[in-house]
PDB file of N, CA and C in Angstrom:
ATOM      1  N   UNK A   1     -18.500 -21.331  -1.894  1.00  0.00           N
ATOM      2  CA  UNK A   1     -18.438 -20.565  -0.668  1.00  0.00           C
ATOM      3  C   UNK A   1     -17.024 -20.643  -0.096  1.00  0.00           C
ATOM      4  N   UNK A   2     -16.502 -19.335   0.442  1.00  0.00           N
ATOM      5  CA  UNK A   2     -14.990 -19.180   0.997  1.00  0.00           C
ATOM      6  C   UNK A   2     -15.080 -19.653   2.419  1.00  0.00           C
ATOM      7  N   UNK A   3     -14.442 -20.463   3.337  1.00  0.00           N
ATOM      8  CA  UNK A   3     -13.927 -20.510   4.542  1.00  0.00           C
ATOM      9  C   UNK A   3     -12.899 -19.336   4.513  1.00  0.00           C
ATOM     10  N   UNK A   4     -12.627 -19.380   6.346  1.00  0.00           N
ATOM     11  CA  UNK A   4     -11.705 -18.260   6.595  1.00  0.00           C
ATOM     12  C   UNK A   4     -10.336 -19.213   6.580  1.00  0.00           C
ATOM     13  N   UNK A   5     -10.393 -21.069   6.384  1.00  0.00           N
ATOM     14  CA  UNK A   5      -9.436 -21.021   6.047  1.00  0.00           C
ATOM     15  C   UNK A   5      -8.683 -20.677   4.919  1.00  0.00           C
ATOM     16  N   UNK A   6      -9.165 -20.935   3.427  1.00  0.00           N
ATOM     17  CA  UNK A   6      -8.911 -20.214   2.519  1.00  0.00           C
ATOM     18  C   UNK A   6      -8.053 -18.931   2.440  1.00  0.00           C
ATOM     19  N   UNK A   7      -7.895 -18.449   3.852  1.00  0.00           N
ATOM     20  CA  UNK A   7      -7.235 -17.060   3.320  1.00  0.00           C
ATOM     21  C   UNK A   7      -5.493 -17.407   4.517  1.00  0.00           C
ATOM     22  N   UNK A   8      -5.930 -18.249   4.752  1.00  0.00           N
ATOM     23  CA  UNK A   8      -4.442 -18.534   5.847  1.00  0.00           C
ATOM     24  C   UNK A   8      -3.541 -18.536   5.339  1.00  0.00           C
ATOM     25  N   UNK A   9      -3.317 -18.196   4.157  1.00  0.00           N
ATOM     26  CA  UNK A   9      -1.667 -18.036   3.507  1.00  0.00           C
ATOM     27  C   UNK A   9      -1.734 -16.296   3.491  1.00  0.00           C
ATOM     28  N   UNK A  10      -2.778 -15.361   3.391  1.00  0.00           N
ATOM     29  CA  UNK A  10      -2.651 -14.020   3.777  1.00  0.00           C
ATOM     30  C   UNK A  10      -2.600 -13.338   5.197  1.00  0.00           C
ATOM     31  N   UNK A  11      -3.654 -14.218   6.197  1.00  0.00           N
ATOM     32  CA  UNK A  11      -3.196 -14.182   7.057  1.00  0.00           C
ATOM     33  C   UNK A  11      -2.219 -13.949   7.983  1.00  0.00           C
ATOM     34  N   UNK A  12      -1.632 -15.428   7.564  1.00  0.00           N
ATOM     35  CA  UNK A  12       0.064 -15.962   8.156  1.00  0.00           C
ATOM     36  C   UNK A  12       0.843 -14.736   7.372  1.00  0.00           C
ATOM     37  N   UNK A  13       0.839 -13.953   6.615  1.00  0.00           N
ATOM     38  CA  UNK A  13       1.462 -12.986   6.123  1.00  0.00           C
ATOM     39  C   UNK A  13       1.027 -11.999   7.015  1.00  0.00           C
ATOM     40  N   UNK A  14      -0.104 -11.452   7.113  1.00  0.00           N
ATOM     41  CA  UNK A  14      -0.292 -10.580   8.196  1.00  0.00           C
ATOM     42  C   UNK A  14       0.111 -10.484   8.738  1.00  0.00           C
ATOM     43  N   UNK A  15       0.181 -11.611  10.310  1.00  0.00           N
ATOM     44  CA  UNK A  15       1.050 -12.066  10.942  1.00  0.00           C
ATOM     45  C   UNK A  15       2.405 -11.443  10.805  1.00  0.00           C
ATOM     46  N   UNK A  16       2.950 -12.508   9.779  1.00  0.00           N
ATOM     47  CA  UNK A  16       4.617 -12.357  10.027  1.00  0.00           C
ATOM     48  C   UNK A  16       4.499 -10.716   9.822  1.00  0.00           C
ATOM     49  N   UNK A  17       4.194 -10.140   9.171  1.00  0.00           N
ATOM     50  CA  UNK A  17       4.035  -8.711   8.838  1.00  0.00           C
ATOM     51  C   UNK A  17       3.845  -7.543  10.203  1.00  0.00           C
ATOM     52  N   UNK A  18       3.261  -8.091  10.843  1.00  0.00           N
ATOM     53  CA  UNK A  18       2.784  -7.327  12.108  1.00  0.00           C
ATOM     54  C   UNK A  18       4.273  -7.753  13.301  1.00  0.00           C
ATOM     55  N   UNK A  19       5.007  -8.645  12.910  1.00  0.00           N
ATOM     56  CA  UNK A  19       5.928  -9.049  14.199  1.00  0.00           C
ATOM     57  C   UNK A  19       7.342  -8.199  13.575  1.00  0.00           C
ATOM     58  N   UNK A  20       7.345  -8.297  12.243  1.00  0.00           N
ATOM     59  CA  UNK A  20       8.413  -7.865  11.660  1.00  0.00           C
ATOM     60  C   UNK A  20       8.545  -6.552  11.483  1.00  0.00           C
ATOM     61  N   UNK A  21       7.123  -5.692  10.934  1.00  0.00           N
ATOM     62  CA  UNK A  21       7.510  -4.229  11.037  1.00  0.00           C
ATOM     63  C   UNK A  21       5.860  -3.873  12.109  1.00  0.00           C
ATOM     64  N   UNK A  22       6.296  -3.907  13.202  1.00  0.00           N
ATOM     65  CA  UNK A  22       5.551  -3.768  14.226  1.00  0.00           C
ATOM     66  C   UNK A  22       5.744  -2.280  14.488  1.00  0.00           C
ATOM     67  N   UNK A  23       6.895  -1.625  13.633  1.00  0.00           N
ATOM     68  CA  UNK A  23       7.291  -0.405  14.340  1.00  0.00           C
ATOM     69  C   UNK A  23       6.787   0.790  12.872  1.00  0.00           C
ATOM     70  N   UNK A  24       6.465   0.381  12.267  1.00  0.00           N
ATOM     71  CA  UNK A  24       6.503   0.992  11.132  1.00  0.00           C
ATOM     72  C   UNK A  24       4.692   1.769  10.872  1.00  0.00           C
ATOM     73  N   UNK A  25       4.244   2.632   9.854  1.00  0.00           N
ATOM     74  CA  UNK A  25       3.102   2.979  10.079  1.00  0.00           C
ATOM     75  C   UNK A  25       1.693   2.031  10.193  1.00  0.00           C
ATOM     76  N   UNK A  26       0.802   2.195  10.708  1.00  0.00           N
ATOM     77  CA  UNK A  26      -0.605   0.942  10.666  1.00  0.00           C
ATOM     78  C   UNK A  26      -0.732   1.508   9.452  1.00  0.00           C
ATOM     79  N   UNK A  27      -1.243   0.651   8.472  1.00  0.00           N
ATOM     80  CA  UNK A  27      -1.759   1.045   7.306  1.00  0.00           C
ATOM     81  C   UNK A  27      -3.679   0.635   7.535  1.00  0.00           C
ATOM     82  N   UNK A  28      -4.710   0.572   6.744  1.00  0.00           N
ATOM     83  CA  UNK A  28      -5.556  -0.049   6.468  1.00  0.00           C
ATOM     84  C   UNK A  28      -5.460  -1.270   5.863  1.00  0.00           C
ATOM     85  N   UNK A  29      -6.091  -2.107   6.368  1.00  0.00           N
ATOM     86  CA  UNK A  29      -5.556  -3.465   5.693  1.00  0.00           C
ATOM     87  C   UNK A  29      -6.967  -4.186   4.979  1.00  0.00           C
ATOM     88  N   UNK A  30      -6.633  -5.232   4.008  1.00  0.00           N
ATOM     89  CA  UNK A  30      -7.527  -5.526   3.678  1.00  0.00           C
ATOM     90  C   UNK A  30      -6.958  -7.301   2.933  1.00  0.00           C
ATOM     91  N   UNK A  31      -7.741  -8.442   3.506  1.00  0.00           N
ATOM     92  CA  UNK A  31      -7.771  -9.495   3.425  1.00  0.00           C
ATOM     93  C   UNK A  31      -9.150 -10.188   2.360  1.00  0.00           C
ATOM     94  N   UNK A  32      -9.516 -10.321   1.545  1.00  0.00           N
ATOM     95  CA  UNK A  32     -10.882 -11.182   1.629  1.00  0.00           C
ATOM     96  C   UNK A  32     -10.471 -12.432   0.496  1.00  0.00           C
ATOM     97  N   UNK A  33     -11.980 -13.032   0.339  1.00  0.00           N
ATOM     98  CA  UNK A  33     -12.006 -13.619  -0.717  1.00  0.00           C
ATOM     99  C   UNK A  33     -11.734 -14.333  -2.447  1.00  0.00           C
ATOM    100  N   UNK A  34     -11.465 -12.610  -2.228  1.00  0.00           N
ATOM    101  CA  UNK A  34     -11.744 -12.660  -4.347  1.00  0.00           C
ATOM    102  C   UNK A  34     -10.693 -12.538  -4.962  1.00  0.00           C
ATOM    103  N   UNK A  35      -9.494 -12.068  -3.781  1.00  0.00           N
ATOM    104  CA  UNK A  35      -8.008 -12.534  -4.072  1.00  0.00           C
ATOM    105  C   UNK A  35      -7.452 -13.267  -2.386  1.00  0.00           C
ATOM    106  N   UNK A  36      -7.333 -14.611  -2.682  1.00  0.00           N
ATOM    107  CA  UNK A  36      -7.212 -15.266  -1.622  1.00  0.00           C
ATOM    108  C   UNK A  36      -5.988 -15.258  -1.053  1.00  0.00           C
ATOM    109  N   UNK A  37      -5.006 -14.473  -2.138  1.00  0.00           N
ATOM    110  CA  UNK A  37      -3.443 -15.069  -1.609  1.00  0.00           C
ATOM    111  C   UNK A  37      -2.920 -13.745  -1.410  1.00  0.00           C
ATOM    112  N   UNK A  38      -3.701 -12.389  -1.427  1.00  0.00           N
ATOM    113  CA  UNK A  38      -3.120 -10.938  -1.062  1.00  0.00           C
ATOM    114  C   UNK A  38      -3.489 -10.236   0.090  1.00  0.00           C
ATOM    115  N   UNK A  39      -2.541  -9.862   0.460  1.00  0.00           N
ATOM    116  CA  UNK A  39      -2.620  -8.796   1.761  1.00  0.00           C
ATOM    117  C   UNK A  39      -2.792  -7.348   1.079  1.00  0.00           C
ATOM    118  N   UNK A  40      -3.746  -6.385   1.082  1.00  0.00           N
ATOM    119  CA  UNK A  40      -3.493  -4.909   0.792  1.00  0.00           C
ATOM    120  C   UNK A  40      -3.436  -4.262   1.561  1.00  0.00           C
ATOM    121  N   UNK A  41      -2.222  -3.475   1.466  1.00  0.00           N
ATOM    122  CA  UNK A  41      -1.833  -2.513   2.879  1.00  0.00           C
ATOM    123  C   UNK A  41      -2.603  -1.124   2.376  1.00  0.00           C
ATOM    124  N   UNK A  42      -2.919  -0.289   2.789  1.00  0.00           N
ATOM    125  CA  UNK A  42      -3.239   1.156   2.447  1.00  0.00           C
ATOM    126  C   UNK A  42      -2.953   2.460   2.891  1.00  0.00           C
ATOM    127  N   UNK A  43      -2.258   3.503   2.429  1.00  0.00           N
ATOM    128  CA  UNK A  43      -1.912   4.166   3.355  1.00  0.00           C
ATOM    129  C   UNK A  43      -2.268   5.431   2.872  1.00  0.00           C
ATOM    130  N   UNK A  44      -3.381   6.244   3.552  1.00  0.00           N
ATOM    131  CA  UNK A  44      -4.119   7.488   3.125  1.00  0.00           C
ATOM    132  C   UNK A  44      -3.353   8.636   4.161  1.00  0.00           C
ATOM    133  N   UNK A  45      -3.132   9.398   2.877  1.00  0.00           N
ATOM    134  CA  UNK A  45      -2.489  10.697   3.502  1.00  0.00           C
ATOM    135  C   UNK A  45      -1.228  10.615   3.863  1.00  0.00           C
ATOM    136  N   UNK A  46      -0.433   9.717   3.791  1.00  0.00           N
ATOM    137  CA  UNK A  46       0.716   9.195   4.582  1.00  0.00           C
ATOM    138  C   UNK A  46       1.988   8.364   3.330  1.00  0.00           C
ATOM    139  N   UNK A  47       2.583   9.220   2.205  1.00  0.00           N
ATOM    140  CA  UNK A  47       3.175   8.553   1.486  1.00  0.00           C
ATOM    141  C   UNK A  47       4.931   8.337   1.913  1.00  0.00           C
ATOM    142  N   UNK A  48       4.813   8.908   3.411  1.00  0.00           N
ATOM    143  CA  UNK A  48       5.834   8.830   4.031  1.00  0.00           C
ATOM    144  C   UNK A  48       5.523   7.178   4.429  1.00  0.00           C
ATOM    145  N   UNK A  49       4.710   6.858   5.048  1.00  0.00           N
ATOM    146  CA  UNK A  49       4.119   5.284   5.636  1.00  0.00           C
ATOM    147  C   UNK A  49       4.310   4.196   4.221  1.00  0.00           C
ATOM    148  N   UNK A  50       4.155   4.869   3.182  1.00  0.00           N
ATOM    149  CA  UNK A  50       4.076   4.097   2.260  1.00  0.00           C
ATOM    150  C   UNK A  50       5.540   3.981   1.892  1.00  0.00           C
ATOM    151  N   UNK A  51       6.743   4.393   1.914  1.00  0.00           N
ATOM    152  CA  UNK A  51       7.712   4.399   1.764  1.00  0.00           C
ATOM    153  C   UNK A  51       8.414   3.758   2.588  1.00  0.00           C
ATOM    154  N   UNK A  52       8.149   4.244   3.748  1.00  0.00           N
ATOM    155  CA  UNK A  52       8.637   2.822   4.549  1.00  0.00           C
ATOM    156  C   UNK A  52       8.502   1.652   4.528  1.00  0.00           C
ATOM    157  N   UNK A  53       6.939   1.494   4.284  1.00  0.00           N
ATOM    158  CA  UNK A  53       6.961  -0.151   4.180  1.00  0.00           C
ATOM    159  C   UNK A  53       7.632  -0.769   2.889  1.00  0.00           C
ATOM    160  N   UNK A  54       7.191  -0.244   1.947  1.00  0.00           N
ATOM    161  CA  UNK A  54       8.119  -0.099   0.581  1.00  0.00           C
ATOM    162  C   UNK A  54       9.526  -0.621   0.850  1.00  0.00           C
ATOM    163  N   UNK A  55      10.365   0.266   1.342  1.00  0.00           N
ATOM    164  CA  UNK A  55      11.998  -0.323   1.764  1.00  0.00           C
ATOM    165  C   UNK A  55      12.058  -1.434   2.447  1.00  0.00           C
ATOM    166  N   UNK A  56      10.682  -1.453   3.471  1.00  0.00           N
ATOM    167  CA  UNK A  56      11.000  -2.906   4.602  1.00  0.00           C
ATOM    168  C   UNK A  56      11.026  -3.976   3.872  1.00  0.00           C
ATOM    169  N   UNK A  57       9.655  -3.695   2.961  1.00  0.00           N
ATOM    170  CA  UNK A  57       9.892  -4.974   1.871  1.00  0.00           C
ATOM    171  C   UNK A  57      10.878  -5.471   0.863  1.00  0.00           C
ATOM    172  N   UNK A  58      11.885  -4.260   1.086  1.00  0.00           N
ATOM    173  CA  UNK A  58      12.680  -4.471   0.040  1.00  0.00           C
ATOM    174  C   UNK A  58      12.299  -4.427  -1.939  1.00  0.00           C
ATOM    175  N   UNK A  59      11.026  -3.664  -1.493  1.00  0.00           N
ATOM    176  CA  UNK A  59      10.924  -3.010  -3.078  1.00  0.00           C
ATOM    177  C   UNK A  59      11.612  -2.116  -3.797  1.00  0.00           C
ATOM    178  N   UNK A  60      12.146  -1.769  -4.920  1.00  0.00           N
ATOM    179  CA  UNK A  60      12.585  -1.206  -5.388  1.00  0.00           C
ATOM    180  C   UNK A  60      12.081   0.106  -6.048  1.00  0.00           C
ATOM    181  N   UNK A  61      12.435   1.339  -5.357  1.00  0.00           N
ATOM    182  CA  UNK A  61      11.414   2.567  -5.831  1.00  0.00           C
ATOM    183  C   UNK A  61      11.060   2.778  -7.799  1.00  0.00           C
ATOM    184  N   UNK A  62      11.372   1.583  -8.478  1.00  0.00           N
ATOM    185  CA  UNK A  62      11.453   2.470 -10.006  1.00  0.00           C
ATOM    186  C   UNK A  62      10.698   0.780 -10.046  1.00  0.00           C
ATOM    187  N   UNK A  63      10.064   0.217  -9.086  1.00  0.00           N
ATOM    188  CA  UNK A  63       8.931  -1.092  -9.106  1.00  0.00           C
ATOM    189  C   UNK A  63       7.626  -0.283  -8.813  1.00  0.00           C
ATOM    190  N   UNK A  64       7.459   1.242  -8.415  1.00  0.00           N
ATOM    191  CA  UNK A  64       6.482   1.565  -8.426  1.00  0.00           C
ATOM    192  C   UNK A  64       5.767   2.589  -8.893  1.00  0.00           C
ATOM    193  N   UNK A  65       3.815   2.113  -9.315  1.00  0.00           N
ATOM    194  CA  UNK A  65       3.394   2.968 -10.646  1.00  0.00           C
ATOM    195  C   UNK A  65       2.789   4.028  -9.648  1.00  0.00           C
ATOM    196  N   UNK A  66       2.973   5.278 -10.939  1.00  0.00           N
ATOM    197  CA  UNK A  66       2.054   6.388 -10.033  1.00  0.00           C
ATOM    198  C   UNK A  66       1.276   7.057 -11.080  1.00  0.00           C
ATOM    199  N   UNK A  67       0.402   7.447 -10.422  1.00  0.00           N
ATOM    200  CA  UNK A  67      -0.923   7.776 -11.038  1.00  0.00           C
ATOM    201  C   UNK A  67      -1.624   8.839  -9.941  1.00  0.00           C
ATOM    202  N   UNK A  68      -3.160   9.137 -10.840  1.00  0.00           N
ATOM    203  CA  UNK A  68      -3.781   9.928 -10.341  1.00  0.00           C
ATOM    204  C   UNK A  68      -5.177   9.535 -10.364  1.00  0.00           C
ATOM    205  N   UNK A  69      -6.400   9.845  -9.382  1.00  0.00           N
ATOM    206  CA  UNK A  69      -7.315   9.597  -9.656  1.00  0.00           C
ATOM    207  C   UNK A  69      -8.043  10.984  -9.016  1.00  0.00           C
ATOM    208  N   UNK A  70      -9.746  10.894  -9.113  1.00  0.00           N
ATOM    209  CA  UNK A  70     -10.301  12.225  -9.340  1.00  0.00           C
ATOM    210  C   UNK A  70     -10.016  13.049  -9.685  1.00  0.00           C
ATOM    211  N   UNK A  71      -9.816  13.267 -10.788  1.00  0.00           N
ATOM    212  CA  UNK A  71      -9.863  14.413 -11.815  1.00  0.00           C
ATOM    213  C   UNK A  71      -8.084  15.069 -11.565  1.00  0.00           C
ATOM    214  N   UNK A  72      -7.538  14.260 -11.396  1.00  0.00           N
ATOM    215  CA  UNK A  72      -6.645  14.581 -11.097  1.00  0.00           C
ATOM    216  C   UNK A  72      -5.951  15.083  -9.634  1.00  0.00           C
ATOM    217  N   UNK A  73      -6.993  15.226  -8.520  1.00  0.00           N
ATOM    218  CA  UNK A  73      -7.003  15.861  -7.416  1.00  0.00           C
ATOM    219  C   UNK A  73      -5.620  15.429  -6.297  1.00  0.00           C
ATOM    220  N   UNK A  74      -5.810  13.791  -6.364  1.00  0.00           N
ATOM    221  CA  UNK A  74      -5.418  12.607  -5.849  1.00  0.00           C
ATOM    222  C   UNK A  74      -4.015  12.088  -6.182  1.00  0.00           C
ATOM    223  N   UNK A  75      -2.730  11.832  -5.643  1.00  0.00           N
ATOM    224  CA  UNK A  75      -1.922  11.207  -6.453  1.00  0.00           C
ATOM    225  C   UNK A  75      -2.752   9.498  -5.497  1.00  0.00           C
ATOM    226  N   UNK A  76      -1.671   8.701  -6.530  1.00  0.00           N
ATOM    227  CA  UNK A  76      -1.718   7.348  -6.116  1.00  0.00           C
ATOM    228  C   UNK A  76      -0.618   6.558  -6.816  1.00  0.00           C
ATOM    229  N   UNK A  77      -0.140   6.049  -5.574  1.00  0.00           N
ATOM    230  CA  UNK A  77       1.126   4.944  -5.679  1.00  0.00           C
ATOM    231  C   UNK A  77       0.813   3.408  -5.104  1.00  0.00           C
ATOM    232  N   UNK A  78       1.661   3.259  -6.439  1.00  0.00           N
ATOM    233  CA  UNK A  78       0.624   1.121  -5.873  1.00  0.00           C
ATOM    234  C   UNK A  78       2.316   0.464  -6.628  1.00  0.00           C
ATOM    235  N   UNK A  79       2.566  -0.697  -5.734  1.00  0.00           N
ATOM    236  CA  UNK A  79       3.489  -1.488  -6.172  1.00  0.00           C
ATOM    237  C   UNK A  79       3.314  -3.295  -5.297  1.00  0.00           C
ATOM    238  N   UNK A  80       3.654  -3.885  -5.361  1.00  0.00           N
ATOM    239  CA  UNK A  80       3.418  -4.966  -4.240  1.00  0.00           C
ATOM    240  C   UNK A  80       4.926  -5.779  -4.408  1.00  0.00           C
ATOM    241  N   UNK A  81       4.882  -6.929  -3.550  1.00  0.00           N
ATOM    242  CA  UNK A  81       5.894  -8.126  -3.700  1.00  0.00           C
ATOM    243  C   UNK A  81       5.571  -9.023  -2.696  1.00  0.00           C
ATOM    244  N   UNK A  82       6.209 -10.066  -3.172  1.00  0.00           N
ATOM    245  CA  UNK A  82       5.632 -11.558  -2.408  1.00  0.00           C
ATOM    246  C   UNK A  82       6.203 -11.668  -1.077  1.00  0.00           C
ATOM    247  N   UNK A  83       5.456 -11.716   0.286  1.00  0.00           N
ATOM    248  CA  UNK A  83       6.208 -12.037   1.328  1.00  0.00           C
ATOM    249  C   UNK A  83       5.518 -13.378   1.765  1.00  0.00           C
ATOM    250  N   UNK A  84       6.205 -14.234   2.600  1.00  0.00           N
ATOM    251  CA  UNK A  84       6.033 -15.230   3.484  1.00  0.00           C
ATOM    252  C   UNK A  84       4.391 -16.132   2.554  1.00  0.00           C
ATOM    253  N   UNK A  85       4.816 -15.995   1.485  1.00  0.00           N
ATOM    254  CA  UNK A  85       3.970 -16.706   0.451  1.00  0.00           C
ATOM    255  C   UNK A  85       2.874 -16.301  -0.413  1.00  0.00           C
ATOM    256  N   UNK A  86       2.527 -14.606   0.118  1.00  0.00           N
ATOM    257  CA  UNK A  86       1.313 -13.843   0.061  1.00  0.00           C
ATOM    258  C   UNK A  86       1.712 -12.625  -1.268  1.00  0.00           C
ATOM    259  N   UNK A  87       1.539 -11.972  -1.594  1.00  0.00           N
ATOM    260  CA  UNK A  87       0.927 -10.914  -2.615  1.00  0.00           C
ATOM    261  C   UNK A  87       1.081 -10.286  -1.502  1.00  0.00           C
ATOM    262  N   UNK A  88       2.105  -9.184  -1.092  1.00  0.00           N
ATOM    263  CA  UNK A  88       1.707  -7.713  -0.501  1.00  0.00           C
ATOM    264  C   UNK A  88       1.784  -7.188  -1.396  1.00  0.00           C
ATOM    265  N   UNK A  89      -0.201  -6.287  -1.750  1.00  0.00           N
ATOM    266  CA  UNK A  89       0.206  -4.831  -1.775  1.00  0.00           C
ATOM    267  C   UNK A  89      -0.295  -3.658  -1.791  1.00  0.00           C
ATOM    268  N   UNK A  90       1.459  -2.565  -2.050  1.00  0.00           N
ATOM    269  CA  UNK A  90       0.916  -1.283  -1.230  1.00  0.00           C
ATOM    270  C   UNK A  90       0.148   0.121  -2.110  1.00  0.00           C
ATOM    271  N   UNK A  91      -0.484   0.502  -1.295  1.00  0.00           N
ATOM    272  CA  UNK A  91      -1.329   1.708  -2.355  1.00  0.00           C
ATOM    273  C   UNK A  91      -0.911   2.920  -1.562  1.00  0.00           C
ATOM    274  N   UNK A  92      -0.556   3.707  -1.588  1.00  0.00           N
ATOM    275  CA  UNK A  92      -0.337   5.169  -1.023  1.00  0.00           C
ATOM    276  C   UNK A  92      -1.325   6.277  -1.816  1.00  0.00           C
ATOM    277  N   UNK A  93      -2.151   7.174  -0.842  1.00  0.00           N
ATOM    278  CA  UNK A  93      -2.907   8.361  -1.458  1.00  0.00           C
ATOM    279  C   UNK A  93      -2.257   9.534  -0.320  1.00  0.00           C
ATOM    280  N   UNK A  94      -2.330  10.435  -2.080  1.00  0.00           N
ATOM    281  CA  UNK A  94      -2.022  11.538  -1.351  1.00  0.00           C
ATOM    282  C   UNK A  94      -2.834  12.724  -2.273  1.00  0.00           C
ATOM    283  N   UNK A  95      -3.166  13.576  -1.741  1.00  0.00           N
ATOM    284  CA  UNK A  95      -3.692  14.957  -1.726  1.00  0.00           C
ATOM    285  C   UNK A  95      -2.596  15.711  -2.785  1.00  0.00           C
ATOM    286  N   UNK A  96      -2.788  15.776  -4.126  1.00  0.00           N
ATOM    287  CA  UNK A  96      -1.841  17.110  -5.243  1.00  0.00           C
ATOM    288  C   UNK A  96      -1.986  18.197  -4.689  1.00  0.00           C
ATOM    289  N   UNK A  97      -1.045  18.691  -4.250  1.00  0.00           N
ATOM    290  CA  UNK A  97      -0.945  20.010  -4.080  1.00  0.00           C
ATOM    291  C   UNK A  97      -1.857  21.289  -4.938  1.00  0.00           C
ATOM    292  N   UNK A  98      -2.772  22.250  -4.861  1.00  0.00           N
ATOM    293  CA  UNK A  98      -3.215  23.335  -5.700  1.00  0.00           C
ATOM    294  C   UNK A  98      -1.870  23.922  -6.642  1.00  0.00           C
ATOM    295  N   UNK A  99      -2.417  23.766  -7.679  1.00  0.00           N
ATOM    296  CA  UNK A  99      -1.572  24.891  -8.361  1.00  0.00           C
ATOM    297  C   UNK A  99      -1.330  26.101  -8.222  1.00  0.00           C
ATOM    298  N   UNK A 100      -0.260  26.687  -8.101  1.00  0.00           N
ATOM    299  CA  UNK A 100      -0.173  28.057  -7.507  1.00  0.00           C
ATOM    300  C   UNK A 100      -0.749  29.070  -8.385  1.00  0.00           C
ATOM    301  N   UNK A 101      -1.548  30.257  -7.602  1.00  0.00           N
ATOM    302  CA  UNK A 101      -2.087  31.237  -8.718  1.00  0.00           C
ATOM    303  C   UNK A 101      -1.492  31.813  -9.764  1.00  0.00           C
ATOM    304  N   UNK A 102      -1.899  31.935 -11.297  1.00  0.00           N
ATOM    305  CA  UNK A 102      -1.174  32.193 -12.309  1.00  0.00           C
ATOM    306  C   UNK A 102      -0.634  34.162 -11.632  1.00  0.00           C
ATOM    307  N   UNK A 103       0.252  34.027 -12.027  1.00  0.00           N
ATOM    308  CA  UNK A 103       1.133  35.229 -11.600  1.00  0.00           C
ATOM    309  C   UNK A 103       1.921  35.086  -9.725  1.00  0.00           C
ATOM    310  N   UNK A 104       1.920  34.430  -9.619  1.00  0.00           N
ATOM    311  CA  UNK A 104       2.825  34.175  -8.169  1.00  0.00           C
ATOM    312  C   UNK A 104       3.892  32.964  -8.375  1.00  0.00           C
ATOM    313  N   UNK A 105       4.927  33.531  -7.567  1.00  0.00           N
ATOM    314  CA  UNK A 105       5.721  32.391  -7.723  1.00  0.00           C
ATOM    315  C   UNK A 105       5.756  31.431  -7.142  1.00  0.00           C
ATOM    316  N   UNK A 106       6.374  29.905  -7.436  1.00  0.00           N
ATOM    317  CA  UNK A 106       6.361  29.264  -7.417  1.00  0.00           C
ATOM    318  C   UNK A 106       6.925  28.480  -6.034  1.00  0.00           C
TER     319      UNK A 106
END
């Protein structure tokens, strides 16, 4: 069984995280159990939010994978790095644009 101390090294990242980019987008956050030492930030619809925090952390844009999910519908960007002892990391979703109708330009 997990205590909530168990997670005080993600926490205390939270924390420092919330004092340091206090100015930057809220993401969804997510703390638990089954990875005790990670913070996941989330940022839906918003790969502008995800970029920012990205630089705050001092990640390097060619540190992060991109992909797609539902059928392709979805992009998705995920990268992390270690702050104040913790596993941040970030996931960005965004909405693919429709393909434009065959015969119109581009």
């Amino acid at each position: 069984m997990s205590v909530l101390d168990d997670l005080a090294v993600p926490l205390r990242a939270l924390r420092l995280l919330a004092v340091d980019f206090g100015h930057l987008a809220a993401p969804s956050v997510h703390v638990g159990p089954i990875y005790p030492n990670q913070v996941e930030l989330s940022f839906h619809d918003d790969l502008a939010g995800f970029e920012a925090w990205r630089e705050a952390l001092g990640i390097a844009p060619d540190a992060v994978t991109h992909g797609t999910q539902s059928d392709g519908r979805t992009r998705v960007l995920t990268t992390s790095a270690d702050f104040a002892g913790a596993l941040v990391t970030l996931t960005g979703f965004a909405k693919v644009p429709d393909p434009a109708p065959a015969g119109t330009a581009a």
